[in-house]
N, C-alpha and C. Protein backbone atom coordinates (compact mmCIF):
# COMPACT_ATOMS: atom_id res chain seq x y z
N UNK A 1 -1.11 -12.24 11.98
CA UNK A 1 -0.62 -11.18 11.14
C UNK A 1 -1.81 -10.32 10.70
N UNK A 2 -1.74 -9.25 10.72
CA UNK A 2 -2.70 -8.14 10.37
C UNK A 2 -3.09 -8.54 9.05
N UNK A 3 -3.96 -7.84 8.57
CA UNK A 3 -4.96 -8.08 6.85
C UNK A 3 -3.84 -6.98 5.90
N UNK A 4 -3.75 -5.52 7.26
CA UNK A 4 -2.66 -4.86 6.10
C UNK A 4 -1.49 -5.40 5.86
N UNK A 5 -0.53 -6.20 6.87
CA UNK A 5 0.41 -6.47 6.55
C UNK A 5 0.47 -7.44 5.52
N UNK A 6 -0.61 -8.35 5.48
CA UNK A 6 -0.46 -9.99 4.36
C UNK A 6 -0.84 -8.90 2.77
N UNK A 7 -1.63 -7.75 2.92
CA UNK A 7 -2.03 -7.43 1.61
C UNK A 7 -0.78 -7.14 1.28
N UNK A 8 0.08 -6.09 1.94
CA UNK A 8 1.23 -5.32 1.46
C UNK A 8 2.54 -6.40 1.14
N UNK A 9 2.30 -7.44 1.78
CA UNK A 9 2.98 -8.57 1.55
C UNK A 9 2.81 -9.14 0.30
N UNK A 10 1.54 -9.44 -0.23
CA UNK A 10 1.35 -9.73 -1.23
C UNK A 10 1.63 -8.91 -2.70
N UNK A 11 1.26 -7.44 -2.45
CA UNK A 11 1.45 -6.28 -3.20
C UNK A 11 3.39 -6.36 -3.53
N UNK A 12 3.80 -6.79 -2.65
CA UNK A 12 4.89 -6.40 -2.85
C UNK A 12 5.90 -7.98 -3.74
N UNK A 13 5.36 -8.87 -3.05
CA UNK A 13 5.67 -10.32 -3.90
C UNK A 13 5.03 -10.10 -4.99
N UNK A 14 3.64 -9.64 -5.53
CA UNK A 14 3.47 -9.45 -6.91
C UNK A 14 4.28 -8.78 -7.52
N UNK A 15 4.75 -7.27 -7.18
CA UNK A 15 5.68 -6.35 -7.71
C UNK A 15 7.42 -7.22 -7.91
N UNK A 16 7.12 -8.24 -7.15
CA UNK A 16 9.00 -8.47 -7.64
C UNK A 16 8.69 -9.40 -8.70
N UNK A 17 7.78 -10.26 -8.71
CA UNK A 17 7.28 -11.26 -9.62
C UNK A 17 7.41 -10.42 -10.78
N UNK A 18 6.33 -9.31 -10.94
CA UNK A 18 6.44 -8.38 -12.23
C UNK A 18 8.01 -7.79 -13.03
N UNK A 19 8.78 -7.93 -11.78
CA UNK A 19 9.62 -7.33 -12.37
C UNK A 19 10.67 -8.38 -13.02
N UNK A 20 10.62 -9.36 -12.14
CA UNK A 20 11.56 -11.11 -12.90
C UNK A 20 11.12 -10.72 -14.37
N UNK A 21 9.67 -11.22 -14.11
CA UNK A 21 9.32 -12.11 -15.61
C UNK A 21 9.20 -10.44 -16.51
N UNK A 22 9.26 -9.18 -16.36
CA UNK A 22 9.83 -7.93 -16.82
C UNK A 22 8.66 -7.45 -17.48
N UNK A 23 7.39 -7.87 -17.10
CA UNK A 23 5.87 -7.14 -16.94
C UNK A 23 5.67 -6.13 -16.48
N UNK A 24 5.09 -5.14 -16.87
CA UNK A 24 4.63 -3.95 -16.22
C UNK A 24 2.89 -3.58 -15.54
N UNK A 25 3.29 -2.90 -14.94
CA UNK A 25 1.84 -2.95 -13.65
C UNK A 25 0.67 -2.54 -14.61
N UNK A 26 -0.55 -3.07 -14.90
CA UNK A 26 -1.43 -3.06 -15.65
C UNK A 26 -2.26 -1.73 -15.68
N UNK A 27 -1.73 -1.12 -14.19
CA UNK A 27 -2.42 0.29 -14.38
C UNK A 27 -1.60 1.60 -13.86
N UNK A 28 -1.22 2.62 -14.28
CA UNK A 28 -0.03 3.16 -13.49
C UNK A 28 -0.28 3.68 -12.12
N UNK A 29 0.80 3.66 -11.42
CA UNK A 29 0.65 3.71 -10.08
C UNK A 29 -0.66 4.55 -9.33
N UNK A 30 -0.92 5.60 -10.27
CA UNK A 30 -1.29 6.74 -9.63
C UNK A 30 -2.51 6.12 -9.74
N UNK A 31 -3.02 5.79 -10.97
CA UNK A 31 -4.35 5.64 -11.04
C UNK A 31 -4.80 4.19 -10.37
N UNK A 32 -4.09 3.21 -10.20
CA UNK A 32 -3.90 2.11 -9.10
C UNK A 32 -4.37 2.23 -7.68
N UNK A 33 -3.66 3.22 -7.11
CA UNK A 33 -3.68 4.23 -5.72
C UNK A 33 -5.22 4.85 -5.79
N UNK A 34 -5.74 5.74 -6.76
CA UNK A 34 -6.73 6.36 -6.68
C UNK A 34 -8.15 5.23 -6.87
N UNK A 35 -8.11 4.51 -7.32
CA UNK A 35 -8.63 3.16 -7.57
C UNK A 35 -8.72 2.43 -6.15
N UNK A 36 -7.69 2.06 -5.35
CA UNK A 36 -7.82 2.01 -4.18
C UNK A 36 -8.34 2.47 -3.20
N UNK A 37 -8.16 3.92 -3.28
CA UNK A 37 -8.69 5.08 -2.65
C UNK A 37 -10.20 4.99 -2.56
N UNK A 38 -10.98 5.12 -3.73
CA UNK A 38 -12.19 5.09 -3.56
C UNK A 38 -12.62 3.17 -3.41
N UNK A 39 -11.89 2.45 -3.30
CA UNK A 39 -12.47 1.20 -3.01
C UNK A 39 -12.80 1.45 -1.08
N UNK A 40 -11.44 2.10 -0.31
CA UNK A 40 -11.40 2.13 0.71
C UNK A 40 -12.59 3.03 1.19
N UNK A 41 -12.45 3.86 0.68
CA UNK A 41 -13.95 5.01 0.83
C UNK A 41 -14.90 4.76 1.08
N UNK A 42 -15.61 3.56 -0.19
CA UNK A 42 -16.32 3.02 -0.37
C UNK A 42 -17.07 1.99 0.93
N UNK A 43 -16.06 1.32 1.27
CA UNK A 43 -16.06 0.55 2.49
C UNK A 43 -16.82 0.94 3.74
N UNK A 44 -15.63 2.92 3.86
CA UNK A 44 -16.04 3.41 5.02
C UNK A 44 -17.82 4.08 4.80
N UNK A 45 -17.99 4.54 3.42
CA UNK A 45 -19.11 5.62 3.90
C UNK A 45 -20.35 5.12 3.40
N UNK A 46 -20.82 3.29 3.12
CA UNK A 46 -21.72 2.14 3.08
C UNK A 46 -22.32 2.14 4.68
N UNK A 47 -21.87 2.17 5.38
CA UNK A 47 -22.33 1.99 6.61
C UNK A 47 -22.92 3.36 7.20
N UNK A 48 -22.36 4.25 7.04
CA UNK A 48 -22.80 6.14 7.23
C UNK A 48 -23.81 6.11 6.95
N UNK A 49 -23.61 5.84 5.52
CA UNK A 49 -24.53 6.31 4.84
C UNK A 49 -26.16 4.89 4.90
N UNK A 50 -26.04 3.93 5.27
CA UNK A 50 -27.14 2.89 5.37
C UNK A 50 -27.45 3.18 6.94
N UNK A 51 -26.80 4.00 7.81
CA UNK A 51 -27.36 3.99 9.58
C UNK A 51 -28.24 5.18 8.86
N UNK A 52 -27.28 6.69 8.02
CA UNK A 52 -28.56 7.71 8.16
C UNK A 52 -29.57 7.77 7.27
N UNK A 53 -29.70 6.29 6.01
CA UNK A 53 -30.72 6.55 5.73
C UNK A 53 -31.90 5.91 6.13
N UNK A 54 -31.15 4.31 6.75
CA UNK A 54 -32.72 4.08 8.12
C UNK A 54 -33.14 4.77 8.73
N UNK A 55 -32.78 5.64 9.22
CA UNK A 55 -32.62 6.57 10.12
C UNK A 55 -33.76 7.40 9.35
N UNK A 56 -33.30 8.28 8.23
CA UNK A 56 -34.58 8.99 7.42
C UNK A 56 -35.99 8.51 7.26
N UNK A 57 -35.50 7.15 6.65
CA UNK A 57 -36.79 6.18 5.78
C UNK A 57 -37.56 6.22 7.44
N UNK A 58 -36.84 6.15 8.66
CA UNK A 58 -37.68 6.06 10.03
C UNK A 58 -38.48 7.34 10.15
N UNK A 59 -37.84 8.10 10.22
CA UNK A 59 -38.64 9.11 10.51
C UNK A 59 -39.57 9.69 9.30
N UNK A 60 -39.50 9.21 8.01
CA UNK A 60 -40.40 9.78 7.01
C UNK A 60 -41.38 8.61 7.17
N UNK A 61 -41.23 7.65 7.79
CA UNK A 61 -42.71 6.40 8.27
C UNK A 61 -43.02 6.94 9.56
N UNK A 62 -42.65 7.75 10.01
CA UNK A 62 -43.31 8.28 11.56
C UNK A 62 -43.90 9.22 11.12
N UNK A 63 -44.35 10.07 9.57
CA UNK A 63 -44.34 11.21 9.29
C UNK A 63 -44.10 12.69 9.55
N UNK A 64 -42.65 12.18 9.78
CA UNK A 64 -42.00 13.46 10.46
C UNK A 64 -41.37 14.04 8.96
């Protein structure tokens, strides 16, 4: 099973759980989502950004 499917799996068994015991989501959706958003971001532009700055730190030790 995929990583997205078990998360959304889980996301979604938490959400019925919340709603039994009649808890509400600790952060509202939107800001939940946007919270996500930059976690995922985060993920992608760690690696971008660590190839182009070896990449710099290389060529500013070659004194270019």
């Amino acid at each position: 099973m995929s990583a997205a499917l078990v998360s959304f799996a889980a996301g979604l068994g938490v959400g019925v759980l919340y709603w039994a015991i009649g808890v509400r989501s600790p952060a509202p959706p939107l800001i939940a989502l946007a919270g996500l958003l930059g976690i995922v971001l985060g993920e992608l532009a760690m690696p971008f950004l660590k190839e182009h700055l070896a990449t710099l730190l290389a060529s500013v030790a070659r004194g270019r």
